[in-house]
PDB file of N, CA and C in Angstrom:
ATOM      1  N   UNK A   1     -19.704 -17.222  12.539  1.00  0.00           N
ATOM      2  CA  UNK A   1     -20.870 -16.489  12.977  1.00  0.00           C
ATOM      3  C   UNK A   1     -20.432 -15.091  13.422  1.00  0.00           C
ATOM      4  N   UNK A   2     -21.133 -13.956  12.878  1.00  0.00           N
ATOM      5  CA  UNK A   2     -20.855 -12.698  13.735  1.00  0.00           C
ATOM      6  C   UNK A   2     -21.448 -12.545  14.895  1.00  0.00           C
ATOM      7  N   UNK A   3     -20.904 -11.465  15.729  1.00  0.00           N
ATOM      8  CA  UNK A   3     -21.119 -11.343  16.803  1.00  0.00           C
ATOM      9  C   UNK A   3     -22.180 -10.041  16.544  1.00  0.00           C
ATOM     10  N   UNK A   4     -22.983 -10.123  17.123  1.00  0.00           N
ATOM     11  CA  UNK A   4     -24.099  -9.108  16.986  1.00  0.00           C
ATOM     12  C   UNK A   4     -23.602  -7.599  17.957  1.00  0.00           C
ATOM     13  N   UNK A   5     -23.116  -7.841  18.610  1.00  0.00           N
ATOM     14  CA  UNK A   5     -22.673  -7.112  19.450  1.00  0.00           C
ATOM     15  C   UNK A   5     -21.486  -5.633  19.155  1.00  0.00           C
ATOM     16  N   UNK A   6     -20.611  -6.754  18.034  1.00  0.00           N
ATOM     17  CA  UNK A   6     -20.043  -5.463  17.382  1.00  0.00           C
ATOM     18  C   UNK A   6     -20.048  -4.638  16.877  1.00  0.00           C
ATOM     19  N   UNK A   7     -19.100  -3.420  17.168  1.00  0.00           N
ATOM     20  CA  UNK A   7     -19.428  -2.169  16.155  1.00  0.00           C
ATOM     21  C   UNK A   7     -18.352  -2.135  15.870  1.00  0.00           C
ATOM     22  N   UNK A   8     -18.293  -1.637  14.530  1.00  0.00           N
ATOM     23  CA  UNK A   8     -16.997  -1.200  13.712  1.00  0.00           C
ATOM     24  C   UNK A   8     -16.280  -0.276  14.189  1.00  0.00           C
ATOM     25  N   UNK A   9     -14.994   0.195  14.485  1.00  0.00           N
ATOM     26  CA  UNK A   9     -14.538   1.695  14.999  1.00  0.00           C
ATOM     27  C   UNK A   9     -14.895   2.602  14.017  1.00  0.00           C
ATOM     28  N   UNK A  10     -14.838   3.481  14.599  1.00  0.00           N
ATOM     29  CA  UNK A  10     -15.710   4.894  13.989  1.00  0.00           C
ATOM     30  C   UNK A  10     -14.882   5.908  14.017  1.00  0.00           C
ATOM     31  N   UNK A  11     -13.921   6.897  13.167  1.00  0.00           N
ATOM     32  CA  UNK A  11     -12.980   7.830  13.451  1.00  0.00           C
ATOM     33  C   UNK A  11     -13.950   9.236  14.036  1.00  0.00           C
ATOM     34  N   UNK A  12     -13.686   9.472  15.195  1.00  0.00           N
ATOM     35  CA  UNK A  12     -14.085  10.847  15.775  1.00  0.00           C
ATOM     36  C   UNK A  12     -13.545  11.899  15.196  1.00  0.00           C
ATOM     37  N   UNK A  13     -13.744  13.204  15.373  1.00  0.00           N
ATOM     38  CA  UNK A  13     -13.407  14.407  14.562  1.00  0.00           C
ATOM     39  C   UNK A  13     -12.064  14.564  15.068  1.00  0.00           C
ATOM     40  N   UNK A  14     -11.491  14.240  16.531  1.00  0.00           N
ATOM     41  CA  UNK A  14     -10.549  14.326  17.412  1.00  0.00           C
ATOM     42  C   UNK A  14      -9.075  13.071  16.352  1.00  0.00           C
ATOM     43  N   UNK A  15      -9.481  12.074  16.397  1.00  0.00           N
ATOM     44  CA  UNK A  15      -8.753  11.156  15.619  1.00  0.00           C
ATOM     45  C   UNK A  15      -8.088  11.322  15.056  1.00  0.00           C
ATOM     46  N   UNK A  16      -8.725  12.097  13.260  1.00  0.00           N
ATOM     47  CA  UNK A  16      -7.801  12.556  12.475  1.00  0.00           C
ATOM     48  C   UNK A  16      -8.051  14.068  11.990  1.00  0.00           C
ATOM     49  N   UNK A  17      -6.834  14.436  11.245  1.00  0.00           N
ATOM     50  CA  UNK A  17      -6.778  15.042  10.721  1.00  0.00           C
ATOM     51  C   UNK A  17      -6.255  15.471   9.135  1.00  0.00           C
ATOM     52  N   UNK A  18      -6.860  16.657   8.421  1.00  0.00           N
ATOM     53  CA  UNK A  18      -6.244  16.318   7.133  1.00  0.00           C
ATOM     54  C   UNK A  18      -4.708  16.819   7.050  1.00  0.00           C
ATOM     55  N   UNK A  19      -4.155  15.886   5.806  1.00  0.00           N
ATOM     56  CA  UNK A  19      -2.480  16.152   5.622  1.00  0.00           C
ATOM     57  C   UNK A  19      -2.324  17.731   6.030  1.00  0.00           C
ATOM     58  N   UNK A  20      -2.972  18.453   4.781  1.00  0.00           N
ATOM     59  CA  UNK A  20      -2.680  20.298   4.805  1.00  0.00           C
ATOM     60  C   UNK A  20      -2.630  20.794   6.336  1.00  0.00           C
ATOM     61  N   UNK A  21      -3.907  19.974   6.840  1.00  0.00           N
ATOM     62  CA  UNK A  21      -3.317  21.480   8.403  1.00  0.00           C
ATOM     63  C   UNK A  21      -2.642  20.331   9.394  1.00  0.00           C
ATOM     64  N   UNK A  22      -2.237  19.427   9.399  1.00  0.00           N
ATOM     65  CA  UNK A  22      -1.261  19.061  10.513  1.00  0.00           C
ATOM     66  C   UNK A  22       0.124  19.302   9.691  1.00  0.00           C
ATOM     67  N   UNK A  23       0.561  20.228   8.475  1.00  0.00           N
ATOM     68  CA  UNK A  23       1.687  20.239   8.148  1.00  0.00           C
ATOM     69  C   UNK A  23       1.923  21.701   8.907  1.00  0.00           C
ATOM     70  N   UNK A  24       0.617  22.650   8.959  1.00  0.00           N
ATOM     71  CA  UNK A  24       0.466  23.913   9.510  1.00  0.00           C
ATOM     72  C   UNK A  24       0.671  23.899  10.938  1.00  0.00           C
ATOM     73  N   UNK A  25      -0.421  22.659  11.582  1.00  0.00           N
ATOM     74  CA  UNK A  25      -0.032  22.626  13.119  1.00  0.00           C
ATOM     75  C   UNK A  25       1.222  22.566  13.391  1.00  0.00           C
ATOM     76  N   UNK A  26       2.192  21.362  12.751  1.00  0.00           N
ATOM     77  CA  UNK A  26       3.298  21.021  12.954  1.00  0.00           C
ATOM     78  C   UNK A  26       4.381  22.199  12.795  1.00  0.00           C
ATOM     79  N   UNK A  27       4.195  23.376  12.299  1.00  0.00           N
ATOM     80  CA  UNK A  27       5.028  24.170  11.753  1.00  0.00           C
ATOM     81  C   UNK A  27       5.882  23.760  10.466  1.00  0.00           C
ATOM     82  N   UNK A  28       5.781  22.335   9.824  1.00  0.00           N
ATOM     83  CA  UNK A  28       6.684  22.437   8.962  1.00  0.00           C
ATOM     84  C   UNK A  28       6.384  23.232   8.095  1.00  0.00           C
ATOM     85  N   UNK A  29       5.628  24.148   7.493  1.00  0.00           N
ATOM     86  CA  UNK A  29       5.186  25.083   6.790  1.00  0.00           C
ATOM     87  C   UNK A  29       4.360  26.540   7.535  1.00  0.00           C
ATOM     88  N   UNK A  30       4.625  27.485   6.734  1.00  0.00           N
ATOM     89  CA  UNK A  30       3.921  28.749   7.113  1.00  0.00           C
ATOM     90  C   UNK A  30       2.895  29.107   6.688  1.00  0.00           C
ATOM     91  N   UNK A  31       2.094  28.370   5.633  1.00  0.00           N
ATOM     92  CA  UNK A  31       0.711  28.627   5.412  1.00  0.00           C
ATOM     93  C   UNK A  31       0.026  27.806   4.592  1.00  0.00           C
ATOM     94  N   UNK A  32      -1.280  28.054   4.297  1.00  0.00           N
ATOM     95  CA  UNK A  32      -1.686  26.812   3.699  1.00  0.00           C
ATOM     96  C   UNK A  32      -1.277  26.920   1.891  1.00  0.00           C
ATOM     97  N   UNK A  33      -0.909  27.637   1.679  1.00  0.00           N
ATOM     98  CA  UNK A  33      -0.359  27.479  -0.106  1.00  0.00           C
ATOM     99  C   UNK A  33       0.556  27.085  -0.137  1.00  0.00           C
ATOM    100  N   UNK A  34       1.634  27.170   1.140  1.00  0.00           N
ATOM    101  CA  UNK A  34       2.679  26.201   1.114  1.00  0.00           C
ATOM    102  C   UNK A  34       2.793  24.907   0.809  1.00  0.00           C
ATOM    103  N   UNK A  35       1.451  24.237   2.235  1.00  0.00           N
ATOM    104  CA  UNK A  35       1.078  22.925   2.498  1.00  0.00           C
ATOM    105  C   UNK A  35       0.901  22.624   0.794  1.00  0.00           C
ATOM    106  N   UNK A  36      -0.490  23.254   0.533  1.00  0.00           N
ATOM    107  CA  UNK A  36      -0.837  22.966  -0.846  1.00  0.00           C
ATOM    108  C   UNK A  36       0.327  22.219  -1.976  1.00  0.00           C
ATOM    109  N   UNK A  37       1.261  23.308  -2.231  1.00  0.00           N
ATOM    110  CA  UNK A  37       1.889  23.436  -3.190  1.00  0.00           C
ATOM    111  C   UNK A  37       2.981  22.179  -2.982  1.00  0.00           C
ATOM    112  N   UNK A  38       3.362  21.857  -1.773  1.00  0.00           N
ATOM    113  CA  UNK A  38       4.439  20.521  -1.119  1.00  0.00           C
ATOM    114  C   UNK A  38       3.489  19.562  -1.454  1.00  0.00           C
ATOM    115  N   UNK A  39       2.130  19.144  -0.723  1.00  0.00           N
ATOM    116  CA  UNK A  39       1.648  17.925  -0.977  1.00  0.00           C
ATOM    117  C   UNK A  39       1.020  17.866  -2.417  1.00  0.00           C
ATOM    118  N   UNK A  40       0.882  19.081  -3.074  1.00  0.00           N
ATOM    119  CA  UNK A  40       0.727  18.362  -4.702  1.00  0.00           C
ATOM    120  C   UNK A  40       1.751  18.717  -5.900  1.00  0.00           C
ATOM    121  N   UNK A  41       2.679  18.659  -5.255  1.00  0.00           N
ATOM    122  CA  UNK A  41       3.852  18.566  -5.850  1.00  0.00           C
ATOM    123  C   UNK A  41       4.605  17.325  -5.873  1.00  0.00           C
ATOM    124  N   UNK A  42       3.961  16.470  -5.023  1.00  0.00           N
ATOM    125  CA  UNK A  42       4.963  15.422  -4.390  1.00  0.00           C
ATOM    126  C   UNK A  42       5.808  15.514  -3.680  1.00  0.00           C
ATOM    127  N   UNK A  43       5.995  16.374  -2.450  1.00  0.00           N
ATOM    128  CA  UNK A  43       7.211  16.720  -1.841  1.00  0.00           C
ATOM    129  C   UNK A  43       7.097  16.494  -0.620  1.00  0.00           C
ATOM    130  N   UNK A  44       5.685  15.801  -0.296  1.00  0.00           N
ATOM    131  CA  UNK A  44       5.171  15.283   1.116  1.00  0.00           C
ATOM    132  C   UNK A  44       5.088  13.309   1.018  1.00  0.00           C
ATOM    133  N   UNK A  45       6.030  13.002   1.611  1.00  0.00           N
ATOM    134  CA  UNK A  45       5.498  11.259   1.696  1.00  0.00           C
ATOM    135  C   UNK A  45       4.524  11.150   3.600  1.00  0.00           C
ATOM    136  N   UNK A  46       3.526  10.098   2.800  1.00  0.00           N
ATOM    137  CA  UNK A  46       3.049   9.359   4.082  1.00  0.00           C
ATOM    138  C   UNK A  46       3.251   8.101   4.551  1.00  0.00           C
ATOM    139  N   UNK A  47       3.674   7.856   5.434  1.00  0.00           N
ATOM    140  CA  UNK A  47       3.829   6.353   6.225  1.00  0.00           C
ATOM    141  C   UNK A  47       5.058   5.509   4.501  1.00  0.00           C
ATOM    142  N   UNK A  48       5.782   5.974   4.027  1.00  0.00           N
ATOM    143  CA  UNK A  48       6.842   6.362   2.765  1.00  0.00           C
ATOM    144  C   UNK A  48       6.272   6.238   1.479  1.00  0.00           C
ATOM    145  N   UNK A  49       4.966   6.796   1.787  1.00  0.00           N
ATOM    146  CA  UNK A  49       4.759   7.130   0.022  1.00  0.00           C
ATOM    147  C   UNK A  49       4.215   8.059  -0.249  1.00  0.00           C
ATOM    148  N   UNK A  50       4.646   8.698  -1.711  1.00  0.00           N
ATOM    149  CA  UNK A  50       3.739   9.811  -1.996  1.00  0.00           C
ATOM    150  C   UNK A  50       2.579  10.306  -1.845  1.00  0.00           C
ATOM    151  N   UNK A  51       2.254  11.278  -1.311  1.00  0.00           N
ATOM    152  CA  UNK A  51       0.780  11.563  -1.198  1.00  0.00           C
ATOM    153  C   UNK A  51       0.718  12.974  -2.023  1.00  0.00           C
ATOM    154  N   UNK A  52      -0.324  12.746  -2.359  1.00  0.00           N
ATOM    155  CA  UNK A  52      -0.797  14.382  -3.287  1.00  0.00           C
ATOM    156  C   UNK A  52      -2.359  14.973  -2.918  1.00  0.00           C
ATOM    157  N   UNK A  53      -2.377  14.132  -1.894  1.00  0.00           N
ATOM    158  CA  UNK A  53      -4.280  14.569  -1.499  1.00  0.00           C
ATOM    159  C   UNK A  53      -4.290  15.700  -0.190  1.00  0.00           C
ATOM    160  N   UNK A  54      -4.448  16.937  -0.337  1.00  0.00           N
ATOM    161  CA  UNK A  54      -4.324  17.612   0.393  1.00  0.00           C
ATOM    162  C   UNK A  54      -5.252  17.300   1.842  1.00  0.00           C
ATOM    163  N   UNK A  55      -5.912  17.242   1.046  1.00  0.00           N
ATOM    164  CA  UNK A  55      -7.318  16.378   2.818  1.00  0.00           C
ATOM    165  C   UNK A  55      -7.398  15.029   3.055  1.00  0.00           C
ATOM    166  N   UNK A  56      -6.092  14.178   2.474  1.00  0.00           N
ATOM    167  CA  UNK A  56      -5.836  12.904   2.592  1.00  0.00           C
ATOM    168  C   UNK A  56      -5.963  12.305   4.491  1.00  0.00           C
ATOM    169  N   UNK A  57      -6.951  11.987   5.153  1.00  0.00           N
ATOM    170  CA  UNK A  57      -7.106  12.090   6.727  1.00  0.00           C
ATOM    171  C   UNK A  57      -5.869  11.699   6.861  1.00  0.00           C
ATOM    172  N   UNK A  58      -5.275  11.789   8.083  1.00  0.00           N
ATOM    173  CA  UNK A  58      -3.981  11.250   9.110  1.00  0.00           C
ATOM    174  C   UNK A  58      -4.529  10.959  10.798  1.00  0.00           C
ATOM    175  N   UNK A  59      -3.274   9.873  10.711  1.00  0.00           N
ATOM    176  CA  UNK A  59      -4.018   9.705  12.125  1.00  0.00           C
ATOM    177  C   UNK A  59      -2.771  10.106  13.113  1.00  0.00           C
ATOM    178  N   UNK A  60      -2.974  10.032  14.508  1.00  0.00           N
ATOM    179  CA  UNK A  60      -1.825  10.035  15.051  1.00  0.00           C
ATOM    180  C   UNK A  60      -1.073   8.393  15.385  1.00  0.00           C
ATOM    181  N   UNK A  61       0.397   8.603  14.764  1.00  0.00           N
ATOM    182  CA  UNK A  61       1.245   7.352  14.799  1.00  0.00           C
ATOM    183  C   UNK A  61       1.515   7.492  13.327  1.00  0.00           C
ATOM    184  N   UNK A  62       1.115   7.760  12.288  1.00  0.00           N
ATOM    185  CA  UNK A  62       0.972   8.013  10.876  1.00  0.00           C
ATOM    186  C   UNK A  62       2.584   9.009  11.066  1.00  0.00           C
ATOM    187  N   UNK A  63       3.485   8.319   9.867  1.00  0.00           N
ATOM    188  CA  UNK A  63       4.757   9.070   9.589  1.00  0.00           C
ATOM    189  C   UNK A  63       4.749   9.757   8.207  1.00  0.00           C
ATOM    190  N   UNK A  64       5.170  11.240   8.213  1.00  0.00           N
ATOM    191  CA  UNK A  64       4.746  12.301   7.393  1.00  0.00           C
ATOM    192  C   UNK A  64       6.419  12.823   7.132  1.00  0.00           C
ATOM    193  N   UNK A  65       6.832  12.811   5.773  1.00  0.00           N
ATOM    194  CA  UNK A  65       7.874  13.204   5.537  1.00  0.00           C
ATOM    195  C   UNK A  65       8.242  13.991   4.795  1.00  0.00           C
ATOM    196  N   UNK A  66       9.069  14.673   4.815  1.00  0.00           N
ATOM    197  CA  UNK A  66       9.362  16.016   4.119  1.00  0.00           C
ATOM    198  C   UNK A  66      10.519  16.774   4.616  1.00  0.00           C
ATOM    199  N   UNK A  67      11.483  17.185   3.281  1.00  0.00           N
ATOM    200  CA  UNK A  67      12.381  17.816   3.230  1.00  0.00           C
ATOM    201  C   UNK A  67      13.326  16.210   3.501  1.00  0.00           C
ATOM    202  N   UNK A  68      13.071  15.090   3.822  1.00  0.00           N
ATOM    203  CA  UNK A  68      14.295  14.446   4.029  1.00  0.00           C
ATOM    204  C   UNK A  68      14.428  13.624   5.412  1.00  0.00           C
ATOM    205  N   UNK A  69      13.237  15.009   6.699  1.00  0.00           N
ATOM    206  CA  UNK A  69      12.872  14.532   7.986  1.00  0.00           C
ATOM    207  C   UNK A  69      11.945  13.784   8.145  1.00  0.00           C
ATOM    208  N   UNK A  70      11.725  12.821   8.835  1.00  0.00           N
ATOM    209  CA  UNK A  70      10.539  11.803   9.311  1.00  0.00           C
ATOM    210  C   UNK A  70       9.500  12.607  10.734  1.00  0.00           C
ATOM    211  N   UNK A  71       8.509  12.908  10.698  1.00  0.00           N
ATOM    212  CA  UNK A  71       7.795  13.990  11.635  1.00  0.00           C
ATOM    213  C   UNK A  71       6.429  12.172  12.356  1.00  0.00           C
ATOM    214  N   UNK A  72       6.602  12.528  13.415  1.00  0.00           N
ATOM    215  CA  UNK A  72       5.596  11.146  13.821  1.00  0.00           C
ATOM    216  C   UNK A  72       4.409  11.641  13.923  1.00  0.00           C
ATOM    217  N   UNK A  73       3.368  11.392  13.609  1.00  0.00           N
ATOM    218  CA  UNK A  73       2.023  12.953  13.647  1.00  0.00           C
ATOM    219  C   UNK A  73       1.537  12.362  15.235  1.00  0.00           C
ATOM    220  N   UNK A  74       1.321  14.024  16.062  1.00  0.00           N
ATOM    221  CA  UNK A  74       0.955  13.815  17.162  1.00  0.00           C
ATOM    222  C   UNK A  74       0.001  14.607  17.098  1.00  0.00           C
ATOM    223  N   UNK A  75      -0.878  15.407  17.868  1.00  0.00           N
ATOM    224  CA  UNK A  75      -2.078  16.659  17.894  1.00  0.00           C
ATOM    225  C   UNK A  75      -2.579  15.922  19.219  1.00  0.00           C
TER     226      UNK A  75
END
């Protein structure tokens, strides 16, 4: 039986964010054609796999890798 009571979680605007600008927040890049050009190149893994979706959401705890370094996403 469901519970009538529940609600599904709901991601707030605060929650996530897309791949491209937490690579900008983070500094691992200097602008967004950078971001661009790394995550659709394949040169960005998420949580260890390729990602190529530039507005692919992230959350914080989500592991973002690049160049070789493991970055833990915080904001």
């Amino acid at each position: 039986m469901t519970d009538p009571t529940f609600q599904p979680a709901r991601a707030t605007p605060g929650d996530v964010i897309d791949l491209q600008d937490y690579l900008k927040l983070a500094g691992l890049v200097d602008t967004g054609g950078e971001a661009k050009f790394l995550i659709q190149t394949g040169e960005v893994r998420l949580n260890g796999e390729v990602e190529t979706r530039r507005r692919k959401k992230i959350r914080r705890g989500d592991q973002v890798s690049l160049d070789g370094r493991v970055h833990t996403v915080e904001f």
